[in-house]
N, C-alpha and C. Protein backbone atom coordinates (compact mmCIF):
# COMPACT_ATOMS: atom_id res chain seq x y z
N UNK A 1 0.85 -1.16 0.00
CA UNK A 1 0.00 0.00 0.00
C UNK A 1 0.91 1.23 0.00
N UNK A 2 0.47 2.10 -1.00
CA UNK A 2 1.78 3.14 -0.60
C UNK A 2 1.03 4.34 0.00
N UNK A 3 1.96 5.00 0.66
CA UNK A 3 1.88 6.47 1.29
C UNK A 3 2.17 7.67 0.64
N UNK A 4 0.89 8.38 0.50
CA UNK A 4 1.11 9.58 0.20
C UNK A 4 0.58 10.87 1.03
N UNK A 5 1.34 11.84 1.36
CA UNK A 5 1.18 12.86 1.82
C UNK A 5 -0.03 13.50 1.25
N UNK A 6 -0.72 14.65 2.63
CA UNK A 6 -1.76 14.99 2.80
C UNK A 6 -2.04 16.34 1.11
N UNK A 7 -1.04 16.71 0.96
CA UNK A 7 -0.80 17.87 0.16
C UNK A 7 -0.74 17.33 -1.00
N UNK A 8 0.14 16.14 -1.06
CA UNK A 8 0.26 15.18 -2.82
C UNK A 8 -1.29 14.68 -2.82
N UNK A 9 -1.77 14.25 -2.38
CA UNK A 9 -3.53 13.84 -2.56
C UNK A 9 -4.12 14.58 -2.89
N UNK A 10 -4.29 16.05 -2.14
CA UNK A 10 -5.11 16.97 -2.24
C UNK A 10 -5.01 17.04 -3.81
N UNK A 11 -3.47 17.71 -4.58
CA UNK A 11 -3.17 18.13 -5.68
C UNK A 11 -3.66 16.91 -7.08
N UNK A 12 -3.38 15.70 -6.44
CA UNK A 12 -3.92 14.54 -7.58
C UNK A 12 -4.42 13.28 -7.21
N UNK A 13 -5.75 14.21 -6.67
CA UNK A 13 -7.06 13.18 -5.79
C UNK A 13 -7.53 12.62 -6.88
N UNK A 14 -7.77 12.82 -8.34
CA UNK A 14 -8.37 11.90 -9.41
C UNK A 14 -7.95 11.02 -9.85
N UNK A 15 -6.28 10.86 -9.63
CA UNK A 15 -5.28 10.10 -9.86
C UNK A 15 -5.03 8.76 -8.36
N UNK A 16 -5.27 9.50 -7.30
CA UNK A 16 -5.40 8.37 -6.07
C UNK A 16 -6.56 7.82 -6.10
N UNK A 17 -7.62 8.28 -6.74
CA UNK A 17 -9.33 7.59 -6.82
C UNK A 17 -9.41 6.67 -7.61
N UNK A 18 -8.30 7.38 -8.92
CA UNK A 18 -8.37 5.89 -10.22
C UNK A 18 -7.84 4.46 -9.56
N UNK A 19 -6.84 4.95 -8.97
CA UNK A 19 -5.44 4.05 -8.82
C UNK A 19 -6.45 3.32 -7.09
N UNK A 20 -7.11 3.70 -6.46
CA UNK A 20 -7.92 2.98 -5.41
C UNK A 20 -8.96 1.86 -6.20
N UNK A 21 -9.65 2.71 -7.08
CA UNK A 21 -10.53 2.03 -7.62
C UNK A 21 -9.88 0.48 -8.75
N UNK A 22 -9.14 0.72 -9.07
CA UNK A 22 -8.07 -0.25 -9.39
C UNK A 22 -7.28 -1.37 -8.85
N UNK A 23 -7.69 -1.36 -7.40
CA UNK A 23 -7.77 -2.43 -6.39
C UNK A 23 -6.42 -1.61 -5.28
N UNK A 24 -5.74 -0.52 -5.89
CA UNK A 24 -4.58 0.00 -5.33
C UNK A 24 -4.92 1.23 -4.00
N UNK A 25 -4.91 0.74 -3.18
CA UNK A 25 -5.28 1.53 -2.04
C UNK A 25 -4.14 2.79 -1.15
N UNK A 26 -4.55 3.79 -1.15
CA UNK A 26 -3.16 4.77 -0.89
C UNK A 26 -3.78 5.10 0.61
N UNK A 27 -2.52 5.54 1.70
CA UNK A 27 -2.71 5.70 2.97
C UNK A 27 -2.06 7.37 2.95
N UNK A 28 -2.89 7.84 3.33
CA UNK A 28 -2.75 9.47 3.49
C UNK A 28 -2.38 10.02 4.87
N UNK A 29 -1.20 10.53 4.90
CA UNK A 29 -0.69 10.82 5.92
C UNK A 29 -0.51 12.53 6.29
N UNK A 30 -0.23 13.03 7.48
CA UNK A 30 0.09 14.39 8.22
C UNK A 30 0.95 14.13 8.82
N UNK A 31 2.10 15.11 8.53
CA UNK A 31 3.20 15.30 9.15
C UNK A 31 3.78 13.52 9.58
N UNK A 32 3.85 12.73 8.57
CA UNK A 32 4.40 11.76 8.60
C UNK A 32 3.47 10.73 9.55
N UNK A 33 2.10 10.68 10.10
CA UNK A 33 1.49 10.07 10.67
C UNK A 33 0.28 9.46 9.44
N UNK A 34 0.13 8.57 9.48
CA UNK A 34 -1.18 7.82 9.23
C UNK A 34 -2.82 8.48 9.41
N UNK A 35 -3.13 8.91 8.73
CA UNK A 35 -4.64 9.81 8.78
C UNK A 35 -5.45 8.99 8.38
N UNK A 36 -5.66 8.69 6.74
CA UNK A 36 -6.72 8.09 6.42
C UNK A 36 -6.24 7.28 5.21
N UNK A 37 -7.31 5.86 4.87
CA UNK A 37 -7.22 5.45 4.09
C UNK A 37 -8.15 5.92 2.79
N UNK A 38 -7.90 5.38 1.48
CA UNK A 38 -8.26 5.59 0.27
C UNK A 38 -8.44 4.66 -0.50
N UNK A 39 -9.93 3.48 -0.31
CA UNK A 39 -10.01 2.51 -1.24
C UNK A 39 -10.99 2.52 -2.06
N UNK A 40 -10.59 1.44 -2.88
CA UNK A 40 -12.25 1.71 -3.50
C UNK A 40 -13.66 1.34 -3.06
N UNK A 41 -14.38 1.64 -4.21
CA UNK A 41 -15.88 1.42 -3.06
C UNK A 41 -16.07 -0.13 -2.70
N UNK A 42 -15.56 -1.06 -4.07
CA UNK A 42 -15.76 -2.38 -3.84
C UNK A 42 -15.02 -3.31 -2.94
N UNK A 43 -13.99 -2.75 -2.44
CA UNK A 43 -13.41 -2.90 -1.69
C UNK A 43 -14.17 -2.69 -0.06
N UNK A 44 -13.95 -1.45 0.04
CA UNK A 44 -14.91 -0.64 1.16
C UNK A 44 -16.47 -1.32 1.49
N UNK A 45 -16.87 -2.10 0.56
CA UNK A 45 -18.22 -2.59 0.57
C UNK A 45 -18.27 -3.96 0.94
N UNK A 46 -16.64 -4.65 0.79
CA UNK A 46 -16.71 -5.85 0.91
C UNK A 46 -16.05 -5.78 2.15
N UNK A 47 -15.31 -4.88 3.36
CA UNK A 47 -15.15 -4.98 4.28
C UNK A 47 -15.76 -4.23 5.46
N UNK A 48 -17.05 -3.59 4.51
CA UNK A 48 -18.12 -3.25 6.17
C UNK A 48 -18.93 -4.27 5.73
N UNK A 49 -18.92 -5.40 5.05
CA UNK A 49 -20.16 -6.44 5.21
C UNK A 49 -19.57 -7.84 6.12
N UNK A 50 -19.02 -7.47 7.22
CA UNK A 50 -17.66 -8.57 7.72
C UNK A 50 -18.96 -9.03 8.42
N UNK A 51 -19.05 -10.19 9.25
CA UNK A 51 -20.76 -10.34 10.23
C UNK A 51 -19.47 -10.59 11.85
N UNK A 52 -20.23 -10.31 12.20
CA UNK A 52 -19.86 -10.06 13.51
C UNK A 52 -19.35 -11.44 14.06
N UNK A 53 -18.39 -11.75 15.07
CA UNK A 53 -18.62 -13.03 15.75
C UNK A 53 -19.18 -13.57 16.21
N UNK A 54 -20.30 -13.18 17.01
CA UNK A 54 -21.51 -14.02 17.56
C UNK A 54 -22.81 -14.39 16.36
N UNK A 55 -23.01 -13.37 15.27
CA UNK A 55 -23.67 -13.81 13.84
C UNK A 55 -22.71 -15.02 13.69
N UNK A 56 -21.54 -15.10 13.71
CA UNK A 56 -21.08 -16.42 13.29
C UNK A 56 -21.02 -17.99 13.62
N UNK A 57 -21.27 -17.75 15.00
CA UNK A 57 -21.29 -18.17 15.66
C UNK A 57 -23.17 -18.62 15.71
N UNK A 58 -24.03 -17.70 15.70
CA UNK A 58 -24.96 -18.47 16.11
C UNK A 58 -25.63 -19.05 14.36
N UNK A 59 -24.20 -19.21 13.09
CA UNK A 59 -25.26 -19.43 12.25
C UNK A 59 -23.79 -20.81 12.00
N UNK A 60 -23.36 -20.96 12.80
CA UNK A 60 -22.67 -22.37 12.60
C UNK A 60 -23.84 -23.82 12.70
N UNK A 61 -23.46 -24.71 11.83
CA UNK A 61 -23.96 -25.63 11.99
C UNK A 61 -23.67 -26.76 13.12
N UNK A 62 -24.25 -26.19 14.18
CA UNK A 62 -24.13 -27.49 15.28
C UNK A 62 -25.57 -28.14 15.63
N UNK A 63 -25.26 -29.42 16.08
CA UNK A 63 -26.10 -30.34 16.65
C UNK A 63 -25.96 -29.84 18.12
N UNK A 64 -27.21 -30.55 19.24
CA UNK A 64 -26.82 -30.38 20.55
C UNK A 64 -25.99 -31.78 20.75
N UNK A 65 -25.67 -32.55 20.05
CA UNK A 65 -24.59 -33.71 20.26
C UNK A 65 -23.23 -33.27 20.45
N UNK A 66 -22.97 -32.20 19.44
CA UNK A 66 -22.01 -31.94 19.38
C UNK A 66 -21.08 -30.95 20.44
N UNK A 67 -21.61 -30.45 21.33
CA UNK A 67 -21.35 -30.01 22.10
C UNK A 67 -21.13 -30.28 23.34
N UNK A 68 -20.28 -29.94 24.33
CA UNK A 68 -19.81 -31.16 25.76
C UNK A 68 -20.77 -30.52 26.58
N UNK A 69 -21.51 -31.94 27.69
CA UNK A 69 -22.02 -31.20 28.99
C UNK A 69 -21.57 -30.01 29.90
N UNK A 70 -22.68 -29.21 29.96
CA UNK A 70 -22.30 -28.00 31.08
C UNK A 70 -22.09 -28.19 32.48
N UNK A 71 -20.84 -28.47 33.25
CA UNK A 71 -20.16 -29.17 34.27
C UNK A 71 -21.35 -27.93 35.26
N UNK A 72 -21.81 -28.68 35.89
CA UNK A 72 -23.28 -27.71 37.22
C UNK A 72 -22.27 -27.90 38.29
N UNK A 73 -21.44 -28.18 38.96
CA UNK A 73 -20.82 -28.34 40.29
C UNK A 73 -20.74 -26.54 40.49
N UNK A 74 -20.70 -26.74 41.50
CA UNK A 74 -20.72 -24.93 42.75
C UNK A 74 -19.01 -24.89 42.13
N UNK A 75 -18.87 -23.44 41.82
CA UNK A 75 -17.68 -23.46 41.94
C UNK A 75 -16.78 -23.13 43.81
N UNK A 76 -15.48 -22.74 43.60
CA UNK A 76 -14.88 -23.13 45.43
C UNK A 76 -15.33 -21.83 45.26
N UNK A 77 -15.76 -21.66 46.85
CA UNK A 77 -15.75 -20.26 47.55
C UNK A 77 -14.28 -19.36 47.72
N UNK A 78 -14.41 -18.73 46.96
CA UNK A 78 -13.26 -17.61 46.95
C UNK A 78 -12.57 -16.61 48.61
N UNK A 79 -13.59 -17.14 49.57
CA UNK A 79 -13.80 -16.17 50.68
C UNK A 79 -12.66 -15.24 51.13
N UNK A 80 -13.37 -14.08 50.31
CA UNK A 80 -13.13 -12.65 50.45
C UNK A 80 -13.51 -11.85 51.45
């Protein structure tokens, strides 16, 4: 991914939009820090559709076989 400064973007933002949209993603920086990224939309579209871990989780295919008994014993008294 390359880095380009906040001022080189500004000047040839049609040229970092082509070159994003092109699968080439540029990281825009200030004063040598990391600000923002620059991808394309299909890109951008395919990583806010990520599903969460518990969506994943509750759309796994399990049986109740497959899963181990829930041990019921008291746990030890900690006495605090």
């Amino acid at each position: 991914m390359r880095k380009i400064q906040l001022k080189d973007a500004k000047a040839t933002l049609s040229t970092v939009v082509d070159q994003a949209v092109r699968g080439k993603p540029s990281v825009i920086t200030r004063h040598g820090k990391p600000e923002a990224v620059v991808l394309g939309f299909a890109d951008w579209e395919r990583l806010s559709n990520v599903p969460s871990f518990g969506r994943l989780l509750m759309s796994a295919p399990l049986e109740p076989r497959d899963l181990p008994g829930r041990n019921r014993t008291p746990m030890r008294d900690a006495k605090l």
